[in-house]
PDB file of N, CA and C in Angstrom:
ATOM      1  N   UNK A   1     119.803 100.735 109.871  1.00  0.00           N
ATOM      2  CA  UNK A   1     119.302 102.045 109.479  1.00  0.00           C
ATOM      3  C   UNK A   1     119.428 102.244 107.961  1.00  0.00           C
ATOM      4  N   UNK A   2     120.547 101.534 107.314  1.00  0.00           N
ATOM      5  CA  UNK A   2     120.550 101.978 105.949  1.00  0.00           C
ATOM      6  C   UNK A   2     119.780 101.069 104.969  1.00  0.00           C
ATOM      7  N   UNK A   3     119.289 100.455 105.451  1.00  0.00           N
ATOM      8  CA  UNK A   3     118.442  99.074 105.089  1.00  0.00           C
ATOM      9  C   UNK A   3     117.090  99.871 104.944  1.00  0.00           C
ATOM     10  N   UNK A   4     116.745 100.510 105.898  1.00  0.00           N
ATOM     11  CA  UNK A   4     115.371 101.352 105.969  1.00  0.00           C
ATOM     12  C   UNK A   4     115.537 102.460 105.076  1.00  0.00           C
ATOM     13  N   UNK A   5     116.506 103.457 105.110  1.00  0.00           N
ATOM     14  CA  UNK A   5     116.671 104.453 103.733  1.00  0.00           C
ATOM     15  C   UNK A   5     116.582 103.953 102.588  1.00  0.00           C
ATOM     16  N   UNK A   6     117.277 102.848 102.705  1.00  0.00           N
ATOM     17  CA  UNK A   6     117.150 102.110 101.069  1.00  0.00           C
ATOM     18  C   UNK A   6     115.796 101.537 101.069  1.00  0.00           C
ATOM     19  N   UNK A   7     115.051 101.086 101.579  1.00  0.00           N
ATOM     20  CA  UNK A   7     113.364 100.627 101.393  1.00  0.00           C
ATOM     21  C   UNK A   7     112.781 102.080 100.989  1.00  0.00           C
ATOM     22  N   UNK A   8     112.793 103.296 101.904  1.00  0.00           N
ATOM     23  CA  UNK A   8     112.032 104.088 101.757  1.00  0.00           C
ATOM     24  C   UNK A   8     112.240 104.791 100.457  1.00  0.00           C
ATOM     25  N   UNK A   9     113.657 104.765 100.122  1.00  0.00           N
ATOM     26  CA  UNK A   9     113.700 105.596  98.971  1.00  0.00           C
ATOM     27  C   UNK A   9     113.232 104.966  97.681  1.00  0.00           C
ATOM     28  N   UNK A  10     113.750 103.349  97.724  1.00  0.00           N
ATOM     29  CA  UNK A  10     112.528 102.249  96.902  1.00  0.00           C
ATOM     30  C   UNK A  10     111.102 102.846  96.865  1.00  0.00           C
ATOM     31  N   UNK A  11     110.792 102.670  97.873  1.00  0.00           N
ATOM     32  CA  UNK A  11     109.025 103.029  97.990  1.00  0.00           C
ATOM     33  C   UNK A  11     108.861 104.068  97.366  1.00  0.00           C
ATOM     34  N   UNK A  12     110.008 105.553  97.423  1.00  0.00           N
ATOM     35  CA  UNK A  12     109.558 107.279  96.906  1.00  0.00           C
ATOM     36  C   UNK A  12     109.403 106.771  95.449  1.00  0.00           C
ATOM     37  N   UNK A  13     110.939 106.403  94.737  1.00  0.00           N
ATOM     38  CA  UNK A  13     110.944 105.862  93.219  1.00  0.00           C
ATOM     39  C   UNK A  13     109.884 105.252  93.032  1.00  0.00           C
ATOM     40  N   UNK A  14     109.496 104.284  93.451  1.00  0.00           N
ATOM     41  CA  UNK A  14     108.503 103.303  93.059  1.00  0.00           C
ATOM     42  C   UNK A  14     106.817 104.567  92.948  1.00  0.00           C
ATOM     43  N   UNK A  15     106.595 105.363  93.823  1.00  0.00           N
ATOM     44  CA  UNK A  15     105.686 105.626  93.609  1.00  0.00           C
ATOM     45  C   UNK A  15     105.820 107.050  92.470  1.00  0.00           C
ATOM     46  N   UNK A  16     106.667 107.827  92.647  1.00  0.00           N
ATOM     47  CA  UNK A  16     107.286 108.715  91.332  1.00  0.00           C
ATOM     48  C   UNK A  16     106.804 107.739  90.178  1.00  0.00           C
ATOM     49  N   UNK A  17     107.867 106.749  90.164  1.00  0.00           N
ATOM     50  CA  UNK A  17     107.360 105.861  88.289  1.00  0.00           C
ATOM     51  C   UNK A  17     106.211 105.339  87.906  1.00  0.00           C
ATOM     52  N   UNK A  18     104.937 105.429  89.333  1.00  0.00           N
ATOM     53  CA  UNK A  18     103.752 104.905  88.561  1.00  0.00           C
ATOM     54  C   UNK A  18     102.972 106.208  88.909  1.00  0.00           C
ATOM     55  N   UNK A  19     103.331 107.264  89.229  1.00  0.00           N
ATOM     56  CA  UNK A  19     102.383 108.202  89.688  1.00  0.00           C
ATOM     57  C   UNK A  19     101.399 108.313  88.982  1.00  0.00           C
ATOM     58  N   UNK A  20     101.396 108.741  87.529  1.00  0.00           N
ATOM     59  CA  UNK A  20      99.968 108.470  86.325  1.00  0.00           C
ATOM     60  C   UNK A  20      99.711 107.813  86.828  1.00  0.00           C
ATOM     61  N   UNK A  21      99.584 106.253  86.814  1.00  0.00           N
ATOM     62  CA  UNK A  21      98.520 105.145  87.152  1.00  0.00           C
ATOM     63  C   UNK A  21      97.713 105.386  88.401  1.00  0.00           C
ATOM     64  N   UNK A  22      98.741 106.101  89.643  1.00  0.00           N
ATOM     65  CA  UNK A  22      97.741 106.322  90.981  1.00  0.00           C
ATOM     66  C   UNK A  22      96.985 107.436  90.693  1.00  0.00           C
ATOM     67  N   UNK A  23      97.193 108.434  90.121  1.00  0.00           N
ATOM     68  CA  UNK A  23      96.845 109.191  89.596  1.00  0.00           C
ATOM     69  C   UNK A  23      95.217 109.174  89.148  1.00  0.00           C
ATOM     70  N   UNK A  24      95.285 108.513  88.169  1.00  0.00           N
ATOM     71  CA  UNK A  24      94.434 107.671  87.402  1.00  0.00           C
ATOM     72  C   UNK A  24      93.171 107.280  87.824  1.00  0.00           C
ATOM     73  N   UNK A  25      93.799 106.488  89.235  1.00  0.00           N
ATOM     74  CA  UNK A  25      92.639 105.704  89.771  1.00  0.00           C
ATOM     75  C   UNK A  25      92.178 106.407  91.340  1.00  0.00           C
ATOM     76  N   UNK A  26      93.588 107.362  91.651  1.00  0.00           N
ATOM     77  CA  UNK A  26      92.686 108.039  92.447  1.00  0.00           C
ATOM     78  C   UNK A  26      91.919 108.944  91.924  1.00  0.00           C
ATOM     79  N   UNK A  27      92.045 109.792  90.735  1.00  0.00           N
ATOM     80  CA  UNK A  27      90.767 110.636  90.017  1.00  0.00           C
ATOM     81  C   UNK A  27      89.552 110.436  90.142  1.00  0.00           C
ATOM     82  N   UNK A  28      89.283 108.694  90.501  1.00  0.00           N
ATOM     83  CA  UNK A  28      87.549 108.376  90.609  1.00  0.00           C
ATOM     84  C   UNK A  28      87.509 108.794  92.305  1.00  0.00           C
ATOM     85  N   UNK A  29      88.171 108.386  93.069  1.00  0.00           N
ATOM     86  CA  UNK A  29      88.212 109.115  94.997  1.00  0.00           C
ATOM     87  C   UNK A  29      88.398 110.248  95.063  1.00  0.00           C
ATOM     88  N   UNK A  30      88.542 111.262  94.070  1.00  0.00           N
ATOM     89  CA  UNK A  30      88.931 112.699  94.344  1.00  0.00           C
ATOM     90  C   UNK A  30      87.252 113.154  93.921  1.00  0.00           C
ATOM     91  N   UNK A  31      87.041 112.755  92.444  1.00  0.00           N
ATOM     92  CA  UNK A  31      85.462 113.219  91.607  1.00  0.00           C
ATOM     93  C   UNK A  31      84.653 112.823  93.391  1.00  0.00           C
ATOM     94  N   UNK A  32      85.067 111.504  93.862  1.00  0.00           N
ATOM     95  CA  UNK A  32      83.379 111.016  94.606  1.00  0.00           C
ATOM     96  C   UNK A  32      83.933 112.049  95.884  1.00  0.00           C
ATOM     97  N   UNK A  33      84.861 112.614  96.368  1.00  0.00           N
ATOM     98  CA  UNK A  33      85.258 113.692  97.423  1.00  0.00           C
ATOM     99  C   UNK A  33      84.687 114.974  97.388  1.00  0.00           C
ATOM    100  N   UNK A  34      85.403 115.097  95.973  1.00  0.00           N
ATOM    101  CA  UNK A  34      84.631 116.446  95.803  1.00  0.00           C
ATOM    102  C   UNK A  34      83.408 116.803  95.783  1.00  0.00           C
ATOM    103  N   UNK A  35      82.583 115.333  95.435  1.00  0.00           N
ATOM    104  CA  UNK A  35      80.915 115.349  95.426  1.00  0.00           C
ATOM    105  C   UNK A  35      80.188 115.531  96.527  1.00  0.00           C
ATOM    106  N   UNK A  36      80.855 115.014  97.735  1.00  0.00           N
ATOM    107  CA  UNK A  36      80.950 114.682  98.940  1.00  0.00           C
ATOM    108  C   UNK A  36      81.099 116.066  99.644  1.00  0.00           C
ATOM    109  N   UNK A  37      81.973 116.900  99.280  1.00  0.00           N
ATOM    110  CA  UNK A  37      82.605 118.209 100.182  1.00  0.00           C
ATOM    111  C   UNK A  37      83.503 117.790 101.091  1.00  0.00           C
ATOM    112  N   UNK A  38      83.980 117.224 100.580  1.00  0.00           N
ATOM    113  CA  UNK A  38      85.902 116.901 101.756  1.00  0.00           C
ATOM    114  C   UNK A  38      86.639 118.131 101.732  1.00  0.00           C
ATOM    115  N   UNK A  39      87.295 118.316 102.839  1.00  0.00           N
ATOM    116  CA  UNK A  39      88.014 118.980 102.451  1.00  0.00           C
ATOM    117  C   UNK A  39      89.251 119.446 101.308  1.00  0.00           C
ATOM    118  N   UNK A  40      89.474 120.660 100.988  1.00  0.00           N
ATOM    119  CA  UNK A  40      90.551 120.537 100.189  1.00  0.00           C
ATOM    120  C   UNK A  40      91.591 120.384 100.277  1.00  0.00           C
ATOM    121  N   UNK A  41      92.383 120.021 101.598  1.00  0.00           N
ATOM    122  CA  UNK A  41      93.652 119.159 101.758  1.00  0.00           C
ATOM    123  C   UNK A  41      93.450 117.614 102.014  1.00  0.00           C
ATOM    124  N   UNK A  42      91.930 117.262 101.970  1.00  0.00           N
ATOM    125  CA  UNK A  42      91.991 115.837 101.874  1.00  0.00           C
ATOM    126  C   UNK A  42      92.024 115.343 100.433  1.00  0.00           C
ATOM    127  N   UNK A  43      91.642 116.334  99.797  1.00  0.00           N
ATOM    128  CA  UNK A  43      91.502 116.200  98.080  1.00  0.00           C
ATOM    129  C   UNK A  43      92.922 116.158  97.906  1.00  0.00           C
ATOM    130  N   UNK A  44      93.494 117.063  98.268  1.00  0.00           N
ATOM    131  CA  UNK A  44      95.063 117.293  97.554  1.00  0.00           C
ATOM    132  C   UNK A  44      95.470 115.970  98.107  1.00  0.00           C
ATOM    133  N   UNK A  45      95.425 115.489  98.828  1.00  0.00           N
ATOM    134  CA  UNK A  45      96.148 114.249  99.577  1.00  0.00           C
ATOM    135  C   UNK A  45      95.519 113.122  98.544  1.00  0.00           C
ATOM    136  N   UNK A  46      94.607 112.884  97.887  1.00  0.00           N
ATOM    137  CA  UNK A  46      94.461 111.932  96.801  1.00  0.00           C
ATOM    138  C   UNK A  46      95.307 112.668  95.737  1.00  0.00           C
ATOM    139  N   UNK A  47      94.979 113.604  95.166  1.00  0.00           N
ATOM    140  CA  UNK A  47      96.012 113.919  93.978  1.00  0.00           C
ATOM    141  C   UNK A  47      97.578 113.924  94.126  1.00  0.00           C
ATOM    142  N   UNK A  48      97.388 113.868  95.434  1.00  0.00           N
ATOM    143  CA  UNK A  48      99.371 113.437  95.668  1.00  0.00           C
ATOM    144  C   UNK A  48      99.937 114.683  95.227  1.00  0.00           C
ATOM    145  N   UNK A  49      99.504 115.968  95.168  1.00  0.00           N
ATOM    146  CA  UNK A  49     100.167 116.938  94.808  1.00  0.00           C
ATOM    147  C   UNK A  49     101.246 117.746  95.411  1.00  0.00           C
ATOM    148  N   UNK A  50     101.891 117.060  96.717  1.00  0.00           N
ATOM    149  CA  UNK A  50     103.137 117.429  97.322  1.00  0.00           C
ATOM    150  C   UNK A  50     104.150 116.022  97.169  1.00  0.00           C
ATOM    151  N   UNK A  51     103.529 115.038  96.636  1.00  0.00           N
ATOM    152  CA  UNK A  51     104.566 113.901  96.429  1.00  0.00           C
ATOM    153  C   UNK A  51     105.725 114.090  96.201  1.00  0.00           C
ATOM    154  N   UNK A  52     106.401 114.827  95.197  1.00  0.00           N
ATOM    155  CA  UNK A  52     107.176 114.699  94.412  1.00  0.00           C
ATOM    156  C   UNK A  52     108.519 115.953  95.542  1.00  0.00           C
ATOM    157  N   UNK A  53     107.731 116.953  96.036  1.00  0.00           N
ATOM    158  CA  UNK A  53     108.214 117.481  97.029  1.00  0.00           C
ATOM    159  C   UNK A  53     108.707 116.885  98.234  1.00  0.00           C
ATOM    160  N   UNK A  54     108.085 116.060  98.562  1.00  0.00           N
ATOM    161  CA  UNK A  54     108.196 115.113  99.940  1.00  0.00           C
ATOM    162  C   UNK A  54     109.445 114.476  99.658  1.00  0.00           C
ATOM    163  N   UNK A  55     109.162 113.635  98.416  1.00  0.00           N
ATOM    164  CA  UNK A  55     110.593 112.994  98.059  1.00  0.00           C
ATOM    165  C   UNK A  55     112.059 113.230  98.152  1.00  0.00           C
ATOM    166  N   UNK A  56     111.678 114.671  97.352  1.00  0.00           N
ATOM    167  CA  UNK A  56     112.932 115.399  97.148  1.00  0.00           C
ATOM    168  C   UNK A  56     113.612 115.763  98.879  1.00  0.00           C
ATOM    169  N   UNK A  57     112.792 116.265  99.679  1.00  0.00           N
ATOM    170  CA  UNK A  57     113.149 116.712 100.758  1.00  0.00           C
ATOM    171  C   UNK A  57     113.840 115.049 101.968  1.00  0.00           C
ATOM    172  N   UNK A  58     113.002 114.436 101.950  1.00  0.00           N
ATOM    173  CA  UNK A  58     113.698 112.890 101.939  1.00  0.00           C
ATOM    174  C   UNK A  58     115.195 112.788 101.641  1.00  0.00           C
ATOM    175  N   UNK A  59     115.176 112.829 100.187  1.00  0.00           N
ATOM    176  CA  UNK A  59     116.306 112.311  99.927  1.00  0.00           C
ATOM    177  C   UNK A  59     117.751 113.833  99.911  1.00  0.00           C
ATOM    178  N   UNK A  60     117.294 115.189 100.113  1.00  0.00           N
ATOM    179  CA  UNK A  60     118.167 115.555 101.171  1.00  0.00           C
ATOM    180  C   UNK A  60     118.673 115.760 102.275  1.00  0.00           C
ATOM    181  N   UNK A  61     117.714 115.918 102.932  1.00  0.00           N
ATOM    182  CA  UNK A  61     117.866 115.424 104.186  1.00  0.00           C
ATOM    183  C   UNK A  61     118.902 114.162 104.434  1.00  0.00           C
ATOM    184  N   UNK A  62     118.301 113.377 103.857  1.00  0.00           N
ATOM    185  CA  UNK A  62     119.409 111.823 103.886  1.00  0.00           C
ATOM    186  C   UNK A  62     120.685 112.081 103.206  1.00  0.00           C
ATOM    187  N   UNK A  63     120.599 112.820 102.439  1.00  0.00           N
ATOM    188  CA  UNK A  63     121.960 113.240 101.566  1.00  0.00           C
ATOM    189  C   UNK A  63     122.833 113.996 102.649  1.00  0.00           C
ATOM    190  N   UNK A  64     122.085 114.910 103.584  1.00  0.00           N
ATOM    191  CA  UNK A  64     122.915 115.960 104.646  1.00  0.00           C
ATOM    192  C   UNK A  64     123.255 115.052 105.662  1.00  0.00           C
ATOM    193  N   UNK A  65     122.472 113.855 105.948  1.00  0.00           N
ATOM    194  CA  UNK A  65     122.718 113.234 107.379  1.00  0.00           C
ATOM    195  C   UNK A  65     123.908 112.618 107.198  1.00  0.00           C
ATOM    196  N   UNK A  66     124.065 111.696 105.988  1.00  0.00           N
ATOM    197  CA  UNK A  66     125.143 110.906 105.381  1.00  0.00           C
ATOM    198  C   UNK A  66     126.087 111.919 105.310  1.00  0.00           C
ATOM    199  N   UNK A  67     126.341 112.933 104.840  1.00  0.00           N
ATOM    200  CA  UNK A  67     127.376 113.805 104.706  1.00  0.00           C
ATOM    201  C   UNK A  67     127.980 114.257 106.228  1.00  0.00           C
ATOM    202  N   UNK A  68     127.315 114.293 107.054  1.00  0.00           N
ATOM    203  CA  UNK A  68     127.455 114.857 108.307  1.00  0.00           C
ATOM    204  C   UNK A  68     127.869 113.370 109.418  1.00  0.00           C
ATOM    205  N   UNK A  69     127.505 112.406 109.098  1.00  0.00           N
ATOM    206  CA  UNK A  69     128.218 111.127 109.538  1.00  0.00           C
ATOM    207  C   UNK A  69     129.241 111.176 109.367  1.00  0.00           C
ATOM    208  N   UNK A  70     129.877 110.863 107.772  1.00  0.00           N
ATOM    209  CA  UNK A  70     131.114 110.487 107.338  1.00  0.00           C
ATOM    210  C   UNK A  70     132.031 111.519 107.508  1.00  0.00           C
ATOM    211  N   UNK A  71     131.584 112.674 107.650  1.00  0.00           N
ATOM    212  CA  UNK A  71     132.450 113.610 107.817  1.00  0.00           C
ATOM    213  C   UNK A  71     133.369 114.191 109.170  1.00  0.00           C
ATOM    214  N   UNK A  72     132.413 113.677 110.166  1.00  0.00           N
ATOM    215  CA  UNK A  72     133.065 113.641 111.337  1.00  0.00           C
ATOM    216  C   UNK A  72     133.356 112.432 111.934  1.00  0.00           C
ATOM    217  N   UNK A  73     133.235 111.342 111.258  1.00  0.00           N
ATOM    218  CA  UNK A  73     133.641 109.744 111.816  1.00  0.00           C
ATOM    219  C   UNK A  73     135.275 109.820 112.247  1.00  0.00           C
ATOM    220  N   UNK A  74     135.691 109.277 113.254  1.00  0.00           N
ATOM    221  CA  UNK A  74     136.933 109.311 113.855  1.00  0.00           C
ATOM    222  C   UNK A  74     137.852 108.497 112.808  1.00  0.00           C
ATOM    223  N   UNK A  75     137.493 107.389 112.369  1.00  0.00           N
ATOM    224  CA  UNK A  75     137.893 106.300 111.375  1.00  0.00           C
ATOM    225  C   UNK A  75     138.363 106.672 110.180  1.00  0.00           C
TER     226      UNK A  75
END
């Protein structure tokens, strides 16, 4: 299990530090969406504009679970 927190939270960082670049290149899939008439939570879902939220909530959550393990471990 902690093998998988540690990948996922890899993956959050990893996409936080290049966000400009996805950014970037999703801007040309958002322009041809919007041309299109997608919806506007499929748009927001290219601009990644809850990313940074998602993360954060991730990594408390995991911060509360870990706290709530060790804290009642018999050991």
């Amino acid at each position: 299990m902690e093998i998988k927190n540690k990948t996922l939270l890899n993956i959050a960082e990893a996409l936080v530090a290049r966000k400009d670049e996805i950014l970037a290149v999703n801007k040309i899939d958002y322009d041809k969406a919007k041309a299109s008439g997608l919806l506007t939570c499929q748009k927001n879902y290219l601009r990644m504009k809850k990313i940074k939220k998602r993360i954060g909530d991730f990594k408390e959550t995991r911060g509360i679970a870990y706290q709530a393990i060790h804290q009642f471990s018999i050991c």
